[in-house]
C-alpha atoms as a PDB file:
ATOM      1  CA  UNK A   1      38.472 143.535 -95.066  1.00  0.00           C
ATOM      2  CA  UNK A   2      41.811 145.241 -95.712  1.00  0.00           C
ATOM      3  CA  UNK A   3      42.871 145.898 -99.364  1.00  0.00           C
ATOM      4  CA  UNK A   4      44.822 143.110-100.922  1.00  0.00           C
ATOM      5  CA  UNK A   5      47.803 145.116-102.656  1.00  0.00           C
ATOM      6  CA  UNK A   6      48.041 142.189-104.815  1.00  0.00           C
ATOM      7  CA  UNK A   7      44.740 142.354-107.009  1.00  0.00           C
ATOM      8  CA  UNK A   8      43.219 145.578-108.011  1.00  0.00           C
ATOM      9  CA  UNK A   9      39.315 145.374-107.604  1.00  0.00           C
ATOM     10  CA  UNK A  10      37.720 145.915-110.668  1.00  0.00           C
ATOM     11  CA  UNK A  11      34.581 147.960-110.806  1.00  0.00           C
ATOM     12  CA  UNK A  12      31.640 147.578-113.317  1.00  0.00           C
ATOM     13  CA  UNK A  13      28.707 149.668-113.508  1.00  0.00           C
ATOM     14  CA  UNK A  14      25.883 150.043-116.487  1.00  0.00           C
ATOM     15  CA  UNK A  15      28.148 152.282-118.933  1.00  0.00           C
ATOM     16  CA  UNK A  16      31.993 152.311-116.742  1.00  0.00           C
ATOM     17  CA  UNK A  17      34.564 150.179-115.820  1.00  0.00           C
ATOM     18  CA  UNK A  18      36.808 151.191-112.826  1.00  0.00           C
ATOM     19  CA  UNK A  19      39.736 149.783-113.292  1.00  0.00           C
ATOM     20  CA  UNK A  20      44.054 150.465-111.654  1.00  0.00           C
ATOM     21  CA  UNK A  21      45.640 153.511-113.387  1.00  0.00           C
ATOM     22  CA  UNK A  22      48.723 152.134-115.229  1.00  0.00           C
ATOM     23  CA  UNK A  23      51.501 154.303-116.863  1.00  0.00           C
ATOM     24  CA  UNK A  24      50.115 153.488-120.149  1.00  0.00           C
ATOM     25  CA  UNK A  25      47.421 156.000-119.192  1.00  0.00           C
ATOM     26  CA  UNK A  26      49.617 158.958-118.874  1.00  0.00           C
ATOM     27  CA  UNK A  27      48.390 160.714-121.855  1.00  0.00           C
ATOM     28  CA  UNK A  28      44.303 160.895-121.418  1.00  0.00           C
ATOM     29  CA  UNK A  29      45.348 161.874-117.662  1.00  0.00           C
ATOM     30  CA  UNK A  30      47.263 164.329-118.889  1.00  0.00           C
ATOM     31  CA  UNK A  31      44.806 165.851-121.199  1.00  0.00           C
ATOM     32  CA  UNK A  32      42.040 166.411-118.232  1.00  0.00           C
ATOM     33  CA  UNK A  33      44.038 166.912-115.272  1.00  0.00           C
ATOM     34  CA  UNK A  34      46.180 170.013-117.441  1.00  0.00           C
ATOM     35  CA  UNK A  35      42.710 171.496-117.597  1.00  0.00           C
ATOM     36  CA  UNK A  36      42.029 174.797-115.341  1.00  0.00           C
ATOM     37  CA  UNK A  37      38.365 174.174-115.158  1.00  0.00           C
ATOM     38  CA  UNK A  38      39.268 170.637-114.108  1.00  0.00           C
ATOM     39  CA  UNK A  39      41.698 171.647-111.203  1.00  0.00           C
ATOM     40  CA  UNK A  40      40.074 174.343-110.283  1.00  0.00           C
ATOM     41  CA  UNK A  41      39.124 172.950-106.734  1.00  0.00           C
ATOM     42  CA  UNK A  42      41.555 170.230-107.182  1.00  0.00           C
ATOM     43  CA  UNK A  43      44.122 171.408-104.706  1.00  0.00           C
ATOM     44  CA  UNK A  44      46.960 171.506-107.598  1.00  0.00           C
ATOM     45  CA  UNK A  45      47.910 173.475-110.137  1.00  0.00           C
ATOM     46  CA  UNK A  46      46.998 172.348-113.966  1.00  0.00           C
ATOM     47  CA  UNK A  47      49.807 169.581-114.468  1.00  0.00           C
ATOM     48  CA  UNK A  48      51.848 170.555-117.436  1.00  0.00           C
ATOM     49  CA  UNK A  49      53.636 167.069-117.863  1.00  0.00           C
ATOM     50  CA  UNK A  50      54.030 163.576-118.729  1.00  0.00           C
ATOM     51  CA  UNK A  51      56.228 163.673-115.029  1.00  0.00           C
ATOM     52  CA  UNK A  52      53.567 165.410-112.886  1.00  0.00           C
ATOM     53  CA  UNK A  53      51.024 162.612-114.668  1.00  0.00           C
ATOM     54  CA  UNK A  54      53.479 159.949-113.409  1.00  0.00           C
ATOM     55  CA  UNK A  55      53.483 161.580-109.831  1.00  0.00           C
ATOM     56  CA  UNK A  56      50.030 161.235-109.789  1.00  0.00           C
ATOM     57  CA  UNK A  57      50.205 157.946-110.503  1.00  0.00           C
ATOM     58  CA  UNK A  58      52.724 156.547-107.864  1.00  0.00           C
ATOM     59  CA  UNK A  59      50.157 158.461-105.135  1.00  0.00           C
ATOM     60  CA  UNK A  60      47.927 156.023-106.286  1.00  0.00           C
ATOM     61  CA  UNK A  61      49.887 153.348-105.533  1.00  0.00           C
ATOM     62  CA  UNK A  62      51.171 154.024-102.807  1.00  0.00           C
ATOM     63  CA  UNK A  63      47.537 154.952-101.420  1.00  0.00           C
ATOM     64  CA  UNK A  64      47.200 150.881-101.971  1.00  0.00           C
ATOM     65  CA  UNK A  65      50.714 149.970-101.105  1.00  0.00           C
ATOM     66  CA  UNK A  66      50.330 152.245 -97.368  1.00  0.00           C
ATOM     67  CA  UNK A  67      47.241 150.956 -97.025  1.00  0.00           C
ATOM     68  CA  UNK A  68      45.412 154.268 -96.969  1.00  0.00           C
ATOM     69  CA  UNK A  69      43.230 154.468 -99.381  1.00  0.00           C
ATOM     70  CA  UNK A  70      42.750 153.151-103.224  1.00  0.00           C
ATOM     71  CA  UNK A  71      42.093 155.276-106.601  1.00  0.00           C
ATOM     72  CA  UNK A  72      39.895 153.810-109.699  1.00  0.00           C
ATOM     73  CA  UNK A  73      40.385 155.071-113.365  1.00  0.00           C
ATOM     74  CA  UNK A  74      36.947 155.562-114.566  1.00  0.00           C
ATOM     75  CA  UNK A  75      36.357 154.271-117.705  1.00  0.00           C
ATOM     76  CA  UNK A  76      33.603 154.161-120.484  1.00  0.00           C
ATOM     77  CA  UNK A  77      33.013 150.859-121.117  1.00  0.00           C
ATOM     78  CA  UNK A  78      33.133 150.935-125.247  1.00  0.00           C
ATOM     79  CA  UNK A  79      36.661 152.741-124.838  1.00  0.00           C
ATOM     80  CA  UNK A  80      38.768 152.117-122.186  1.00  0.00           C
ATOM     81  CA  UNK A  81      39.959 155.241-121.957  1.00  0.00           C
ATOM     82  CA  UNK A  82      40.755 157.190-118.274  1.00  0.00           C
ATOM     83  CA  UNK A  83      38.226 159.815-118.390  1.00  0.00           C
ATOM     84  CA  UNK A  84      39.109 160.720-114.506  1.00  0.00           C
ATOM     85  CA  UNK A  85      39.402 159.043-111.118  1.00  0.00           C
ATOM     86  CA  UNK A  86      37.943 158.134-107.976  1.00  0.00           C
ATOM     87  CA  UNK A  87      38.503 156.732-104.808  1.00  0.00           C
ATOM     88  CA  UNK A  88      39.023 156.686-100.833  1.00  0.00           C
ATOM     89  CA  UNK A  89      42.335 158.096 -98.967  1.00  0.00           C
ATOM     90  CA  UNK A  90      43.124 158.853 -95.416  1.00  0.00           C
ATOM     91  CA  UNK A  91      41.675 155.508 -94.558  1.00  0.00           C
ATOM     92  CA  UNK A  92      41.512 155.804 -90.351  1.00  0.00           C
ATOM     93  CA  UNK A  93      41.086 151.973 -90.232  1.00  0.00           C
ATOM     94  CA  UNK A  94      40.919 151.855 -86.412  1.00  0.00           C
ATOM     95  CA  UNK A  95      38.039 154.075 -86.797  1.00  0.00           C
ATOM     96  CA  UNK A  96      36.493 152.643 -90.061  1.00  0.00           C
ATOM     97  CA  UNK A  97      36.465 156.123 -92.049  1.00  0.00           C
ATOM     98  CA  UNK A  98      38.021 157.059 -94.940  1.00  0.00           C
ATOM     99  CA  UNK A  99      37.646 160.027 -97.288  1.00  0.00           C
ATOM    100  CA  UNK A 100      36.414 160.111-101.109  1.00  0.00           C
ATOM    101  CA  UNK A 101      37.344 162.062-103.702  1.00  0.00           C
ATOM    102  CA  UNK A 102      36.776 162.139-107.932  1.00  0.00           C
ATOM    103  CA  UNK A 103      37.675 164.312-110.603  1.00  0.00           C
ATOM    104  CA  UNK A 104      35.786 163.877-114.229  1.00  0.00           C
ATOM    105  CA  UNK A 105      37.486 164.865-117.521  1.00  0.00           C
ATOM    106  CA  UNK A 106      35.316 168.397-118.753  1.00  0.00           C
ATOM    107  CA  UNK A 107      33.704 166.953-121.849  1.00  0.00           C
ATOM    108  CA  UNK A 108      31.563 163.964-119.605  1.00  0.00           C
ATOM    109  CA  UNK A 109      30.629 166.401-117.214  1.00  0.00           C
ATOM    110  CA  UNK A 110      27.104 166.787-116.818  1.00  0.00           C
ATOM    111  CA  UNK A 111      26.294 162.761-117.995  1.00  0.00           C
ATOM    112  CA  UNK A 112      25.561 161.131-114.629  1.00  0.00           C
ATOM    113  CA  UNK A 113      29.119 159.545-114.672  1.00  0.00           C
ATOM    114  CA  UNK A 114      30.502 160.732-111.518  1.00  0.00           C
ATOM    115  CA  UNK A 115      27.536 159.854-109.728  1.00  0.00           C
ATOM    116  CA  UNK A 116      27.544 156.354-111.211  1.00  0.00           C
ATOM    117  CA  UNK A 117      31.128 156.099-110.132  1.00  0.00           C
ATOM    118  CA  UNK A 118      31.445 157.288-107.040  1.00  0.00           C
ATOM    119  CA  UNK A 119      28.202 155.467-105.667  1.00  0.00           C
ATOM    120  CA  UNK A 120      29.954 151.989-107.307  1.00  0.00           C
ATOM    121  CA  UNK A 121      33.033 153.160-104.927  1.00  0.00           C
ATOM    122  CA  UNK A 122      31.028 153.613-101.532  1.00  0.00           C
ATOM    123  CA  UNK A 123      28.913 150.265-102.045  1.00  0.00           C
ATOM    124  CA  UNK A 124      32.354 148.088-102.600  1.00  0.00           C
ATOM    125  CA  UNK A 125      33.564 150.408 -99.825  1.00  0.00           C
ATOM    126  CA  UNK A 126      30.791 149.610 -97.271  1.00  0.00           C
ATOM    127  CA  UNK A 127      30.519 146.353 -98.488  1.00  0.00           C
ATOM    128  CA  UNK A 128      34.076 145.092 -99.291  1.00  0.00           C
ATOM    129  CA  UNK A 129      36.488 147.392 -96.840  1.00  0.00           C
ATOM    130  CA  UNK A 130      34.599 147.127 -93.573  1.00  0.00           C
ATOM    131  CA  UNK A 131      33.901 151.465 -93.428  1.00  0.00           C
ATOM    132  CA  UNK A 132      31.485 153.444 -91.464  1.00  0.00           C
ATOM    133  CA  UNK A 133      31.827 156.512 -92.546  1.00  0.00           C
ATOM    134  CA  UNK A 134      32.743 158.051 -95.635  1.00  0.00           C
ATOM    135  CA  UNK A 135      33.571 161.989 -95.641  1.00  0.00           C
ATOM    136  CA  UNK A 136      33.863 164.146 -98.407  1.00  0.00           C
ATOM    137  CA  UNK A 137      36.042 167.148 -98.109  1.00  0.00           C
ATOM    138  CA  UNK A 138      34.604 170.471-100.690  1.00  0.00           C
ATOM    139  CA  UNK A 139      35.625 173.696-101.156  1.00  0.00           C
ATOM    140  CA  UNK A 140      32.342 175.948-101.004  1.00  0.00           C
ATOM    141  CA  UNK A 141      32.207 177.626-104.467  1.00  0.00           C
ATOM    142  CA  UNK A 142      32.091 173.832-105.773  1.00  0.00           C
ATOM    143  CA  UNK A 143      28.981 173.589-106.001  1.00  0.00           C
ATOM    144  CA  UNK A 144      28.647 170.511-108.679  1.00  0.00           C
ATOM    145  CA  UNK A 145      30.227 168.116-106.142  1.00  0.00           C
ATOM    146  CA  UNK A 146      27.896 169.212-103.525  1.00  0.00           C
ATOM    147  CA  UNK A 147      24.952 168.447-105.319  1.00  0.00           C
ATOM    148  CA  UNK A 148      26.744 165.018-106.390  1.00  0.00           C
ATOM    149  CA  UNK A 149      27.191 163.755-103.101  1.00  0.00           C
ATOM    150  CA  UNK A 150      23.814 165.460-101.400  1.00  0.00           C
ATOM    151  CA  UNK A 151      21.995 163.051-104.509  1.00  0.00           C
ATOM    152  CA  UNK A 152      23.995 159.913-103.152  1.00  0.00           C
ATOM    153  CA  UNK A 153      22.755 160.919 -99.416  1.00  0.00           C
ATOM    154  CA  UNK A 154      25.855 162.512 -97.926  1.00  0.00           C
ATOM    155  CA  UNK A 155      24.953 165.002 -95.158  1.00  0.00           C
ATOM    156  CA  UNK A 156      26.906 168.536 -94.992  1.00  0.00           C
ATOM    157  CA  UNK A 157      27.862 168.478 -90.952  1.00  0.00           C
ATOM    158  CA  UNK A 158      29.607 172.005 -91.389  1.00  0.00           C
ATOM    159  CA  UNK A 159      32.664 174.276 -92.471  1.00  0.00           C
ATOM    160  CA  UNK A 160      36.058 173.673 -91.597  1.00  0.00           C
ATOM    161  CA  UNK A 161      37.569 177.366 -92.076  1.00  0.00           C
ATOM    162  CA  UNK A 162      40.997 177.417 -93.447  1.00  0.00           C
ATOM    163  CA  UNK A 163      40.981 174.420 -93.634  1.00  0.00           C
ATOM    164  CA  UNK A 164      43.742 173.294 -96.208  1.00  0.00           C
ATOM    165  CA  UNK A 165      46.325 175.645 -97.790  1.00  0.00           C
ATOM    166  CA  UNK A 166      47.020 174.975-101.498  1.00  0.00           C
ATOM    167  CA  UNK A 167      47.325 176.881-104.464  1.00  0.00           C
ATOM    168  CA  UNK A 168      49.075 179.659-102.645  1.00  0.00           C
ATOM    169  CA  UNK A 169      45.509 180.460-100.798  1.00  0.00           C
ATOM    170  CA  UNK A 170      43.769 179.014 -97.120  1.00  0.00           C
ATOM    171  CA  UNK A 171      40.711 177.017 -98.646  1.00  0.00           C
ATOM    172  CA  UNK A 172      37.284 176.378 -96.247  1.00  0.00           C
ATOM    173  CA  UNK A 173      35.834 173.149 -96.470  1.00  0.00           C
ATOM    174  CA  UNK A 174      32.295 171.975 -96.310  1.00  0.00           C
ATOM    175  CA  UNK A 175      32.727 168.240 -94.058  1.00  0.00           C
ATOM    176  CA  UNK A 176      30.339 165.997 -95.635  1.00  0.00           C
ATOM    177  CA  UNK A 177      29.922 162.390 -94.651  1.00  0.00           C
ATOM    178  CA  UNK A 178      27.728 159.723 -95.436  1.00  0.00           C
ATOM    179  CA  UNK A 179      27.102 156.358 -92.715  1.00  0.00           C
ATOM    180  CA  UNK A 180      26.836 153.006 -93.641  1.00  0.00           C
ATOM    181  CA  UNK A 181      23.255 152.588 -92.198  1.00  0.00           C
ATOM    182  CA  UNK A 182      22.247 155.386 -93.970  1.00  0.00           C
ATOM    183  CA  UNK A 183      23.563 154.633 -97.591  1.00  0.00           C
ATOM    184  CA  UNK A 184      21.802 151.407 -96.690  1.00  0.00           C
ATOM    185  CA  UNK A 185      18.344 153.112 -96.277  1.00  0.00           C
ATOM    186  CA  UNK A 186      18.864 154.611 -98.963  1.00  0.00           C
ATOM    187  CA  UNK A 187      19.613 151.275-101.398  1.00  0.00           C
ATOM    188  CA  UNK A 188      16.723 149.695 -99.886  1.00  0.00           C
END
């Protein structure tokens, strides 16, 4: 199934809604993604405004315009509020694998969100985008969203070395990836 750019899927889970990123949202994306800790393995610098938040957001769409991925705001449920994001970009459609990647506002850290999140994601993406595979992409030292997506079953297949260049430095990447029959053992 391709992505209808028309209608945003929305996601519910037991305590989050993941829901399209609007431009009303500007100012609780600025708040987390302006944080160091945050950005840290981000591949950006801390934004430092409104503009960079609206930057952010037009990747978004055009991630869902291009047909190359799509980005959820995660939300708690009784607020509404973005609290990060989540989603799947570099879509290979010919080959049915796409990448994932999240980022979580500091104070929910350590609540089980993420997880709840992202494994909402790669069940509508295995089950509503036609994937296979599902990588992950994580700089070593980040060792919180190792653990997050060894939990949900992803397998580490090995390092990419220098792999990306961003924040003025060559970054190694661990290559995770997770296959639709397995995440389906898994849910069993």
């Amino acid at each position: 199934m391709t992505i209808d750019t028309d209608k945003f899927p929305i996601l519910e889970t037991k305590r989050l809604v993941l829901r399209k990123v609007t431009k009303e949202d500007v100012n609780s994306i600025l708040k987390y993604l302006s944080d160091e800790e945050v950005m840290k393995y981000y591949g950006l610098e801390p934004f430092k405004s409104i503009d960079d938040v609206l930057d952010e957001i037009s990747w978004y769409q055009s991630l869902q315009n291009n047909k190359t991925g799509i980005r959820w705001g995660i939300t708690l449920k009784e607020q509404g509020i973005v609290i990060g994001s989540c989603g799947f970009h570099n879509k290979v459609s010919h080959h049915f694998r796409t990448e994932i990647g999240f980022e979580l506002s500091k104070e929910q850290w350590g609540k089980g969100i993420a997880h709840e999140a992202v494994e909402a994601i790669i069940s509508y993406g295995y089950e509503h985008m036609n994937f296979q595979r599902i990588e992950a992409l994580i700089e070593p030292p980040n060792i919180p969203s190792q653990k997050l997506v060894e939990k949900l079953g992803f397998i580490r297949e090995g390092l990419l070395r220098n792999y990306e260049f961003t924040r003025g430095k060559f970054d190694d990447l661990y290559m995770y990836s997770l296959l639709k029959q397995d995440f389906d053992k898994i849910k069993k």
